[in-house]
PDB file of N, CA and C in Angstrom:
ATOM      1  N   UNK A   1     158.273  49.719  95.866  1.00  0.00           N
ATOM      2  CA  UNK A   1     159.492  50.508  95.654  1.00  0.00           C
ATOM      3  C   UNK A   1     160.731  49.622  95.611  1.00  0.00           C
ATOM      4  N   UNK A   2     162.076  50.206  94.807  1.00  0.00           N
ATOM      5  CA  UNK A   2     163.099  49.418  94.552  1.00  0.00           C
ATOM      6  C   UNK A   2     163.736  49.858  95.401  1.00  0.00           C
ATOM      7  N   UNK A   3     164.897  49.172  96.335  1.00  0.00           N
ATOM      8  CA  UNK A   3     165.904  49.403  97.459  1.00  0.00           C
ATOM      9  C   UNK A   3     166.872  50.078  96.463  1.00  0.00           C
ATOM     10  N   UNK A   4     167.611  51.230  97.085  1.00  0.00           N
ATOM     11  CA  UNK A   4     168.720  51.347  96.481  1.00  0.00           C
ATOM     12  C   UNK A   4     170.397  51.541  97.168  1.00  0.00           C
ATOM     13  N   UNK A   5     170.915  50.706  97.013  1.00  0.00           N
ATOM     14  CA  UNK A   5     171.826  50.466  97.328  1.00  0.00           C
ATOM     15  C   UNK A   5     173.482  51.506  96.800  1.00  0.00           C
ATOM     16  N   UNK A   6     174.304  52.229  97.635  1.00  0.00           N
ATOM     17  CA  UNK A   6     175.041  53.404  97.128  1.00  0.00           C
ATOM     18  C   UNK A   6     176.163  52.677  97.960  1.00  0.00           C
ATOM     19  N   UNK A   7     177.137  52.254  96.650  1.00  0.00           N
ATOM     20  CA  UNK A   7     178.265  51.506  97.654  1.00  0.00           C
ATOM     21  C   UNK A   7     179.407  52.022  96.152  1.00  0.00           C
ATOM     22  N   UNK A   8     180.666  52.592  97.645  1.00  0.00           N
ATOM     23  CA  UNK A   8     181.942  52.778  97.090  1.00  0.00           C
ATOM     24  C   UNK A   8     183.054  53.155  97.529  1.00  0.00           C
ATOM     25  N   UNK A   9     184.032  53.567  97.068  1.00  0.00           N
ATOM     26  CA  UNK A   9     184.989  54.461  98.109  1.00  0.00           C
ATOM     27  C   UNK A   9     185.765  56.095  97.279  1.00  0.00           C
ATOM     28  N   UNK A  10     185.852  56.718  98.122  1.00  0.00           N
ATOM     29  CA  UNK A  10     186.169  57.861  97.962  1.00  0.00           C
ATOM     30  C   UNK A  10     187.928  58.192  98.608  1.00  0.00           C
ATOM     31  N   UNK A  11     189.058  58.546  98.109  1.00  0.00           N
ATOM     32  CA  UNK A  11     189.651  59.110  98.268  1.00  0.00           C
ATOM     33  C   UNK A  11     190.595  60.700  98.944  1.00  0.00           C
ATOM     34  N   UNK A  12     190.638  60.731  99.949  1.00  0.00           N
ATOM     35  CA  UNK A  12     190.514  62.141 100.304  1.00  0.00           C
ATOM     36  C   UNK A  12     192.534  61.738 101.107  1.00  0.00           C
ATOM     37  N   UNK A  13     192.703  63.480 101.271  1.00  0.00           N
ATOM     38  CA  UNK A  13     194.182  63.754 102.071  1.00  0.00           C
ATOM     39  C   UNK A  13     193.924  63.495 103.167  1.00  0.00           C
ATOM     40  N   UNK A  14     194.886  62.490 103.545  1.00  0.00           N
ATOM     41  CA  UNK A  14     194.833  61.648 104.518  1.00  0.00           C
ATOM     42  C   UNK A  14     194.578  63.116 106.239  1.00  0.00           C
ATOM     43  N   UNK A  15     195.020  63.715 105.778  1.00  0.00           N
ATOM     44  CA  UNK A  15     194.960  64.929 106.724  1.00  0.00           C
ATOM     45  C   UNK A  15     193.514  65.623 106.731  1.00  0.00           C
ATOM     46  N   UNK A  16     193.001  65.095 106.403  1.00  0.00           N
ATOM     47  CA  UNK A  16     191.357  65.818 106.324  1.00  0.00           C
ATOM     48  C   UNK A  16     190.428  64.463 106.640  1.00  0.00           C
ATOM     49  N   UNK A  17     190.759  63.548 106.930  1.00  0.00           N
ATOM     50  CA  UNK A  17     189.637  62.055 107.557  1.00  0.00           C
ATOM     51  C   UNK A  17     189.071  62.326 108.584  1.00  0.00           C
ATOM     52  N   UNK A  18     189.926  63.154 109.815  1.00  0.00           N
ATOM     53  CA  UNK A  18     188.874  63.689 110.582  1.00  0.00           C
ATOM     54  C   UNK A  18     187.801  64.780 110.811  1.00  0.00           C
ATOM     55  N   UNK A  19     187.950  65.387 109.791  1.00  0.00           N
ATOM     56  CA  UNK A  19     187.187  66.159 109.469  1.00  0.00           C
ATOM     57  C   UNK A  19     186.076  66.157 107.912  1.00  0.00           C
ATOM     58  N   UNK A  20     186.209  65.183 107.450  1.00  0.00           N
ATOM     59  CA  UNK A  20     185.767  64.898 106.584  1.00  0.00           C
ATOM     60  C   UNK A  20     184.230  64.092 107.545  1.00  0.00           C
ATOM     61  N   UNK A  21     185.134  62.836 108.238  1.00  0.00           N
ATOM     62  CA  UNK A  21     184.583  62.220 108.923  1.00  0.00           C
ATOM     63  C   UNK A  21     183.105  62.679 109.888  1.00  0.00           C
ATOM     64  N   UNK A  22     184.210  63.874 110.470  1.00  0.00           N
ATOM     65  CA  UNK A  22     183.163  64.583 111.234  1.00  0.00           C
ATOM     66  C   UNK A  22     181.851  65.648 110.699  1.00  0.00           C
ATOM     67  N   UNK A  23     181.684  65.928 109.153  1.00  0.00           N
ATOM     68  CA  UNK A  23     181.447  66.211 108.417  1.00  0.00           C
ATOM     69  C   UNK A  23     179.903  65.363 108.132  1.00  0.00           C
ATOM     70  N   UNK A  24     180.467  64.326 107.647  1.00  0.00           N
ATOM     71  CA  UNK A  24     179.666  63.509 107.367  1.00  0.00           C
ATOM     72  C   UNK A  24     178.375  62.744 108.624  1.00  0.00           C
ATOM     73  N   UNK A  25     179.115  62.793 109.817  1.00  0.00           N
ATOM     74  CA  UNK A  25     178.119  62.426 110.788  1.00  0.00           C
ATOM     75  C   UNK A  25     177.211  63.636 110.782  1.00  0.00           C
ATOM     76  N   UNK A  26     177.426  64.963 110.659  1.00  0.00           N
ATOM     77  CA  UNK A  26     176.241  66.005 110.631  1.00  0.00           C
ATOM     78  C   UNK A  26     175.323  66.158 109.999  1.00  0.00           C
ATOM     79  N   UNK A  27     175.409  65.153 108.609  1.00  0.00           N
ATOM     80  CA  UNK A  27     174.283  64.905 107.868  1.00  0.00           C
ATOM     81  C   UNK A  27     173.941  63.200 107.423  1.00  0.00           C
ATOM     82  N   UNK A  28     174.466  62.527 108.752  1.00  0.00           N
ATOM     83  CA  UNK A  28     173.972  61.216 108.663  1.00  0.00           C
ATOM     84  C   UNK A  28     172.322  60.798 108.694  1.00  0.00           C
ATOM     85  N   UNK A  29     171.755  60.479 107.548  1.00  0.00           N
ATOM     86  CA  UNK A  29     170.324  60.660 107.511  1.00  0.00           C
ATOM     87  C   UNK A  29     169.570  58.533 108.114  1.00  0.00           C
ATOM     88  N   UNK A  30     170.449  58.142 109.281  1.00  0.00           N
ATOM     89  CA  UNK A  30     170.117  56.956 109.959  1.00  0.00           C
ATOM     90  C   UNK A  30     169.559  57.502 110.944  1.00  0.00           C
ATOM     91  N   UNK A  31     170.060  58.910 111.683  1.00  0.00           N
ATOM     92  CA  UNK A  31     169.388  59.412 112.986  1.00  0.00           C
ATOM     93  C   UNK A  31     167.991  59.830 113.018  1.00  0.00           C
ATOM     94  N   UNK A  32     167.334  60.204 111.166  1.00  0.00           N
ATOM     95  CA  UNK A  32     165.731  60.452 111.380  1.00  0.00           C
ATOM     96  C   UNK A  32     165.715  59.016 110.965  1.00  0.00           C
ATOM     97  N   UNK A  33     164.559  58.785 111.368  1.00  0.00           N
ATOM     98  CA  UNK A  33     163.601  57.134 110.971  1.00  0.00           C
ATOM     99  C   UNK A  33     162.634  57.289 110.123  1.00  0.00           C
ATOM    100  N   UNK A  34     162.487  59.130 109.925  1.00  0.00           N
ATOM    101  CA  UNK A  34     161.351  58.738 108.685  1.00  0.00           C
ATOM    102  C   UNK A  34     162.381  59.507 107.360  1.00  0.00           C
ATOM    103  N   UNK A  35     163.725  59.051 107.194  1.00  0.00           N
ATOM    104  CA  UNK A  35     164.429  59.915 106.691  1.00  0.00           C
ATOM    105  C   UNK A  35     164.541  58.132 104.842  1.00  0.00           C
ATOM    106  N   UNK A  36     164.137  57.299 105.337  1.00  0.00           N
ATOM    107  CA  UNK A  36     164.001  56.405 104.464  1.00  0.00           C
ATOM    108  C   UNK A  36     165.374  55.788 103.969  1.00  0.00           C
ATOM    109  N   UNK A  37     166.270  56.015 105.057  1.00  0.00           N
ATOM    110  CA  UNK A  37     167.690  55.633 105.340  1.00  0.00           C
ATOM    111  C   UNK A  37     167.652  54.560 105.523  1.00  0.00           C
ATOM    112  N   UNK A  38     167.965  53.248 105.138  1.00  0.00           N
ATOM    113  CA  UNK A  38     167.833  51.905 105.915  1.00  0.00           C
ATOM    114  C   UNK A  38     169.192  51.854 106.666  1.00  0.00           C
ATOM    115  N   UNK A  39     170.571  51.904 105.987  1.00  0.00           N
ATOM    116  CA  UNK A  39     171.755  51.869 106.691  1.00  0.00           C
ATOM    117  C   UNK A  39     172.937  53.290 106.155  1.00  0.00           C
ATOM    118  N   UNK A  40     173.323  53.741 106.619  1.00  0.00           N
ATOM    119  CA  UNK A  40     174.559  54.576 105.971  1.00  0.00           C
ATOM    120  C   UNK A  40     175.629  54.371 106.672  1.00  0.00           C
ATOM    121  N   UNK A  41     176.714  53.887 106.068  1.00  0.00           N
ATOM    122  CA  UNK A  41     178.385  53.865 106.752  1.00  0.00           C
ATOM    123  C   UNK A  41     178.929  54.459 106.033  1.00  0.00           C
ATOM    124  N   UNK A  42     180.502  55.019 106.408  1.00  0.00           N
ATOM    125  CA  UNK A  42     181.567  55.725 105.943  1.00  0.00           C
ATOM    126  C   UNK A  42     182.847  54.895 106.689  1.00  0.00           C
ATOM    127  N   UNK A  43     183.634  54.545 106.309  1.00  0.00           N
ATOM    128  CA  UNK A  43     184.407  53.513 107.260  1.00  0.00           C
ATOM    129  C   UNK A  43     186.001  53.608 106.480  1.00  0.00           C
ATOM    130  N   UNK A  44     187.010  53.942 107.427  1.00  0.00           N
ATOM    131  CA  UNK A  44     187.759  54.545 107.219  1.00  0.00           C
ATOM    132  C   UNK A  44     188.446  53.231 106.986  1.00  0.00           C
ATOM    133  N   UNK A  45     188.904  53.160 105.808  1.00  0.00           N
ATOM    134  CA  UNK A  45     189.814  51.762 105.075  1.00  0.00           C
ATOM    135  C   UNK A  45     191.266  51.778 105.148  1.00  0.00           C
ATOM    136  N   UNK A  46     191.919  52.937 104.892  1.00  0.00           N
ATOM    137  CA  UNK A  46     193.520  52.868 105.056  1.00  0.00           C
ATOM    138  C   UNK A  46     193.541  54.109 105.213  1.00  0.00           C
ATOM    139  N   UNK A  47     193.847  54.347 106.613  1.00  0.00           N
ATOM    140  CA  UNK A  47     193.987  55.893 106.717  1.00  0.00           C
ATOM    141  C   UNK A  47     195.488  56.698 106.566  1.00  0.00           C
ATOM    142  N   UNK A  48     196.592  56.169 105.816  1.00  0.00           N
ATOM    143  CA  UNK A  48     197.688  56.226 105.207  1.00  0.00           C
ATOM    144  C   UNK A  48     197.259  56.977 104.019  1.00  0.00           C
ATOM    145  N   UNK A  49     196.464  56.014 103.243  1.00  0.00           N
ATOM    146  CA  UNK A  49     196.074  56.939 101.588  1.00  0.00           C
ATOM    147  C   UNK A  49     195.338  57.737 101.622  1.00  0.00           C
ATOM    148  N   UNK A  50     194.392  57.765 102.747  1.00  0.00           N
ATOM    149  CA  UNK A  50     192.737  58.720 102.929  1.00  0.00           C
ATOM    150  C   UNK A  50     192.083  58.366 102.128  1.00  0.00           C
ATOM    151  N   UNK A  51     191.670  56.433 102.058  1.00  0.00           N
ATOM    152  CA  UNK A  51     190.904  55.791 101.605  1.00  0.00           C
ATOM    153  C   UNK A  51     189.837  55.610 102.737  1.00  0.00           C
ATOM    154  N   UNK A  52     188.631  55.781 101.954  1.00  0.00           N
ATOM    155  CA  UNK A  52     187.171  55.468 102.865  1.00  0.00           C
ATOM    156  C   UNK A  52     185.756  54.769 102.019  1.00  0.00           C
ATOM    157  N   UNK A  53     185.658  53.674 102.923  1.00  0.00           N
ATOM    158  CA  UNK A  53     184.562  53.068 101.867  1.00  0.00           C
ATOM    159  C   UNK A  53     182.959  53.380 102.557  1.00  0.00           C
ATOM    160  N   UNK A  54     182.435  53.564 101.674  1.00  0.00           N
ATOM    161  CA  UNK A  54     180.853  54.135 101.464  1.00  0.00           C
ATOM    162  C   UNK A  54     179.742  53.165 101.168  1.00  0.00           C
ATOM    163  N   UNK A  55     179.244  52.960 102.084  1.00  0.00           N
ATOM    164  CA  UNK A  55     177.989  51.922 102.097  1.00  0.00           C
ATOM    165  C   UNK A  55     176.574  52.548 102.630  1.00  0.00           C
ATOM    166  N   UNK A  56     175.527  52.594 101.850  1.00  0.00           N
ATOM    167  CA  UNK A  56     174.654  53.103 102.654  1.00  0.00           C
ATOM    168  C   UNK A  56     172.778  52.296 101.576  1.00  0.00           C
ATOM    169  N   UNK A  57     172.131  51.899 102.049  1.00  0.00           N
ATOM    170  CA  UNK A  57     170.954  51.325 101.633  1.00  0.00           C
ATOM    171  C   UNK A  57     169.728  52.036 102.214  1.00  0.00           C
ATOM    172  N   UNK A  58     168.981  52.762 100.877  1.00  0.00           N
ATOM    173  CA  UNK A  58     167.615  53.558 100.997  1.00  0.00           C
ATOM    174  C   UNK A  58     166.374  52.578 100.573  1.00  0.00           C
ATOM    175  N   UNK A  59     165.174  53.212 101.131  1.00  0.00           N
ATOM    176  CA  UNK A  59     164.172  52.390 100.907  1.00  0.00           C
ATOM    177  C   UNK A  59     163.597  52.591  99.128  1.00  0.00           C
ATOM    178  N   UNK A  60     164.046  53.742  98.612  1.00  0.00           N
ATOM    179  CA  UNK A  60     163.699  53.573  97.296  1.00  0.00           C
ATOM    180  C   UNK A  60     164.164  55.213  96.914  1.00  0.00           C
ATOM    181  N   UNK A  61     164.506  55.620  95.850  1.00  0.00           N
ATOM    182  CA  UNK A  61     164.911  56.462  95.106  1.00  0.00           C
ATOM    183  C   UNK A  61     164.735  57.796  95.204  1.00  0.00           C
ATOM    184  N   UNK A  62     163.493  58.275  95.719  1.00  0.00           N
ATOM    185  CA  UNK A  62     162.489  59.312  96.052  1.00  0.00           C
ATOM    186  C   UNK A  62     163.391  59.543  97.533  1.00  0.00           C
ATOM    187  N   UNK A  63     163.729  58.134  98.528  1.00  0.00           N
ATOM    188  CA  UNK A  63     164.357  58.641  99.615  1.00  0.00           C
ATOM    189  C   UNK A  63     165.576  59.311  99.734  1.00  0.00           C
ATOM    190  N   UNK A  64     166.996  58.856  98.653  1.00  0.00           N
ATOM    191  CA  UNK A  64     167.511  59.133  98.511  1.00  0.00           C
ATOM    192  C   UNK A  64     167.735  60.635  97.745  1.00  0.00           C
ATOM    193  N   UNK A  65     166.779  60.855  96.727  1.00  0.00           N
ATOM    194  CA  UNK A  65     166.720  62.329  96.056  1.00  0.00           C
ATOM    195  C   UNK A  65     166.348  63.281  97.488  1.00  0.00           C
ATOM    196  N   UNK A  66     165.763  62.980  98.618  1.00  0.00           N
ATOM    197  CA  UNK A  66     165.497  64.258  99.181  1.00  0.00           C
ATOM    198  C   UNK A  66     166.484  63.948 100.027  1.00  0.00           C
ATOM    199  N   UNK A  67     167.447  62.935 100.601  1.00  0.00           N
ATOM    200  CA  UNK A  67     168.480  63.210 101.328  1.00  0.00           C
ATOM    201  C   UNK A  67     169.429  64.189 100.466  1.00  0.00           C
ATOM    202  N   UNK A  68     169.871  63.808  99.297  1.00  0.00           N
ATOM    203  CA  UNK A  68     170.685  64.735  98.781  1.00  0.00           C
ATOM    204  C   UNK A  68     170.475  66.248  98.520  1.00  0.00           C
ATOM    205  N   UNK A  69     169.187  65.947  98.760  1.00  0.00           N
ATOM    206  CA  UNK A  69     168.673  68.275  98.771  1.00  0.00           C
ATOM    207  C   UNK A  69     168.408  68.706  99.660  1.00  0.00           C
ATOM    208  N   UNK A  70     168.401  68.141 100.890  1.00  0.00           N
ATOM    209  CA  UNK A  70     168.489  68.839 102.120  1.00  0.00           C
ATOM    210  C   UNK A  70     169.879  69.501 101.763  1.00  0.00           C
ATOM    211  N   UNK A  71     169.969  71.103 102.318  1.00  0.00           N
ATOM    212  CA  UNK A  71     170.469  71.905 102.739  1.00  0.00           C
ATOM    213  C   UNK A  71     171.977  71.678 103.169  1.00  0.00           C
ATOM    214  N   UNK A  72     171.812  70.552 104.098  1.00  0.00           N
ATOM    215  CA  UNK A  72     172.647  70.244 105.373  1.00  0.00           C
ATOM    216  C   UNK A  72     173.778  69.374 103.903  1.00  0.00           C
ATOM    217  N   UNK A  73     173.029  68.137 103.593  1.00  0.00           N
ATOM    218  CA  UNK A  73     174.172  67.414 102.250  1.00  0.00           C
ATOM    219  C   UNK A  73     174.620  68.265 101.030  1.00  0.00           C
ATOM    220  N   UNK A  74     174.073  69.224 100.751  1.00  0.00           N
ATOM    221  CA  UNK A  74     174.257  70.387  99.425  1.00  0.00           C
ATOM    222  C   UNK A  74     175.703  71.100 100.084  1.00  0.00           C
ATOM    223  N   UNK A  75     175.276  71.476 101.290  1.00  0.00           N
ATOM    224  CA  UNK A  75     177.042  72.167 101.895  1.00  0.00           C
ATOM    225  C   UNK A  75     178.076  71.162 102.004  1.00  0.00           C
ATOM    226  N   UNK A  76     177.656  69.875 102.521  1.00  0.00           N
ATOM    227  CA  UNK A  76     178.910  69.171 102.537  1.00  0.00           C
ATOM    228  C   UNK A  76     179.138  68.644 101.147  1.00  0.00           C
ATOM    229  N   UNK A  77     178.348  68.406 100.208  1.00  0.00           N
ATOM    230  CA  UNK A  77     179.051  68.504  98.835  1.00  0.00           C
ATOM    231  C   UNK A  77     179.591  69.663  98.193  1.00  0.00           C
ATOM    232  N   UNK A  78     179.465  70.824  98.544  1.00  0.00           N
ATOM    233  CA  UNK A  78     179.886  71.531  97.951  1.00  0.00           C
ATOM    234  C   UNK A  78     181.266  72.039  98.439  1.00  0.00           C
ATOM    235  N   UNK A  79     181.234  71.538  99.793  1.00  0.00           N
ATOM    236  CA  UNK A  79     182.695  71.545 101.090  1.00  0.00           C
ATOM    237  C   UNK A  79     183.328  70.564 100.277  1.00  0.00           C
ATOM    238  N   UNK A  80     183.045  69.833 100.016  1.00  0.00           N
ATOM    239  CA  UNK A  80     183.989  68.363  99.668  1.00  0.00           C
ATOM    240  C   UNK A  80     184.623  68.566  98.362  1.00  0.00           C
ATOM    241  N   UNK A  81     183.625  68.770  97.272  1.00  0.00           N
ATOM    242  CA  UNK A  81     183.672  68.361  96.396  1.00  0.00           C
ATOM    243  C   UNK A  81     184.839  68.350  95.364  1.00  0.00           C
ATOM    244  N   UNK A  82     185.756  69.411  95.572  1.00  0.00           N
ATOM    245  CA  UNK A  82     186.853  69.339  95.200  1.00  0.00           C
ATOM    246  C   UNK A  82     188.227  68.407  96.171  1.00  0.00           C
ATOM    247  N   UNK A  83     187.962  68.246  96.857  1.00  0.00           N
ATOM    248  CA  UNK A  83     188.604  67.832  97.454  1.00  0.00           C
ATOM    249  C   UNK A  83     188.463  65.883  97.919  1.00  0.00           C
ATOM    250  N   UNK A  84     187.468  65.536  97.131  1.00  0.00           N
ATOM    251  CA  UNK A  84     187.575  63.640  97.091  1.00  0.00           C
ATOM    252  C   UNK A  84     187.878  63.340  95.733  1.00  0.00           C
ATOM    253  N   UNK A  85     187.984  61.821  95.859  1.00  0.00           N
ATOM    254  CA  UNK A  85     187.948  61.363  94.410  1.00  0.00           C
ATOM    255  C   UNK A  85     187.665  59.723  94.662  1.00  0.00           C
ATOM    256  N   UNK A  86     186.668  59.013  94.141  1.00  0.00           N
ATOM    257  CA  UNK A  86     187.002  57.796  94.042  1.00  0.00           C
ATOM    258  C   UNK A  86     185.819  57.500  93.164  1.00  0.00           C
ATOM    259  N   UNK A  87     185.126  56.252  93.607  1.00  0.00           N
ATOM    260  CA  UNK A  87     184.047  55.716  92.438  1.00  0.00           C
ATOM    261  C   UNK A  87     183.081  55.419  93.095  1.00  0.00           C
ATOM    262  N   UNK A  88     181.934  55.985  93.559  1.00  0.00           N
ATOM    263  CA  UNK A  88     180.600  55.355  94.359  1.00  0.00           C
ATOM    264  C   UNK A  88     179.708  55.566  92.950  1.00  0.00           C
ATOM    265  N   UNK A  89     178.695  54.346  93.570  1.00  0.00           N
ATOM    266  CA  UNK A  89     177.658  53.930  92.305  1.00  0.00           C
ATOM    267  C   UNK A  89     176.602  53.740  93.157  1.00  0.00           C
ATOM    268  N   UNK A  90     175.409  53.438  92.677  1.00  0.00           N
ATOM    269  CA  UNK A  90     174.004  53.225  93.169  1.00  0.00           C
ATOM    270  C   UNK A  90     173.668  51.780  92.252  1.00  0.00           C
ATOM    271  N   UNK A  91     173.282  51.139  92.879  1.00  0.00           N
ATOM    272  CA  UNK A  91     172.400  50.041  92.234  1.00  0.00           C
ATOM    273  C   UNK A  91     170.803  49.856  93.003  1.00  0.00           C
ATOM    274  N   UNK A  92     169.936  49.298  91.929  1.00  0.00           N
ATOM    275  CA  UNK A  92     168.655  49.024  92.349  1.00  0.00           C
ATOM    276  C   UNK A  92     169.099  47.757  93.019  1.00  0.00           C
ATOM    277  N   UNK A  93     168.055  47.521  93.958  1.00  0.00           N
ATOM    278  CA  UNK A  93     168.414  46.278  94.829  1.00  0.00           C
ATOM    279  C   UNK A  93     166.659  45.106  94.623  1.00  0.00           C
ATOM    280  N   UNK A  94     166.703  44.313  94.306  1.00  0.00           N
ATOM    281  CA  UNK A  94     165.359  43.363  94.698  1.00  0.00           C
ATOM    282  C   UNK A  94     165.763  42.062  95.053  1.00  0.00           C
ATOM    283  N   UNK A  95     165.046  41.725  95.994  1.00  0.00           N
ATOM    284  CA  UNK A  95     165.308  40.336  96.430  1.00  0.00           C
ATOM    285  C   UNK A  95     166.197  40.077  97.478  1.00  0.00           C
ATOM    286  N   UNK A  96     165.927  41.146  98.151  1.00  0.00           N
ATOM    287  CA  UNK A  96     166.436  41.350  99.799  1.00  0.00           C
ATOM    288  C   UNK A  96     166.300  39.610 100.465  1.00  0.00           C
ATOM    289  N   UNK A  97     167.336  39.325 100.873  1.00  0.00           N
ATOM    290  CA  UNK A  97     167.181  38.217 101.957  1.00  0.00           C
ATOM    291  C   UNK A  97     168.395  38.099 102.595  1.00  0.00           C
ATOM    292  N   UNK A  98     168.078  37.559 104.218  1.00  0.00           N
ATOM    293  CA  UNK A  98     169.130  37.064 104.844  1.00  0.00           C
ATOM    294  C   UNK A  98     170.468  35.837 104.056  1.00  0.00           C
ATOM    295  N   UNK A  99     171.802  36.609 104.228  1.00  0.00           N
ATOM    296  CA  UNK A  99     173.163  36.225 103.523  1.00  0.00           C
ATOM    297  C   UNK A  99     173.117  34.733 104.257  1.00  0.00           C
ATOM    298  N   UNK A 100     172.771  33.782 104.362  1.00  0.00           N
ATOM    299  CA  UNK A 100     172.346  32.099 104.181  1.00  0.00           C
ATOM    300  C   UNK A 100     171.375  32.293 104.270  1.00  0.00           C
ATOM    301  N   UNK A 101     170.549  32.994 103.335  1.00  0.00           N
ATOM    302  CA  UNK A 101     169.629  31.896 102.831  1.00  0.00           C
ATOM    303  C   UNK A 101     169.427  31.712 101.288  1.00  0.00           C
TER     304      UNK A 101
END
């Protein structure tokens, strides 16, 4: 399987980060282990603009399609969805190794 890697940032009113925030930990899919989550962050970048950058690495594609149809991520996209804006992308990942080496 190919790693896939979902890195970006999203835009939101600076008046909604904590709740956006808090949002997002309710369907953080790092807390199951057989959820095929390797890492997920949300990390609040300038909380002036209600800039937030999005990092998160799955074990392969199949993991990521059933995080996004659980129930629990379908409401918070559909909570959100008018209300962000920025540019997250997915890339395939191969050739995983420790950053020196």
């Amino acid at each position: 399987p190919i790693m896939i890697i979902v890195l970006g940032h999203v835009d939101i009113a600076p008046s909604d980060i904590a709740a956006f925030c808090h949002d997002i930990e309710k369907i953080d899919p790092a807390q199951n282990t057989e959820s095929g989550c390797i890492s997920y962050s949300v990390a609040v970048a300038n909380p002036a603009r209600g800039r937030l950058h999005i990092a998160e690495r799955w074990q392969d594609q199949p993991a990521l399609n059933a995080h996004l149809q659980r129930p629990e991520t379908q409401a918070f996209i559909k909570k959100w969805a008018g209300r962000i804006h920025g540019e997250v992308f997915k890339y395939d990942a191969t050739n995983e190794r420790p950053l020196g080496a």
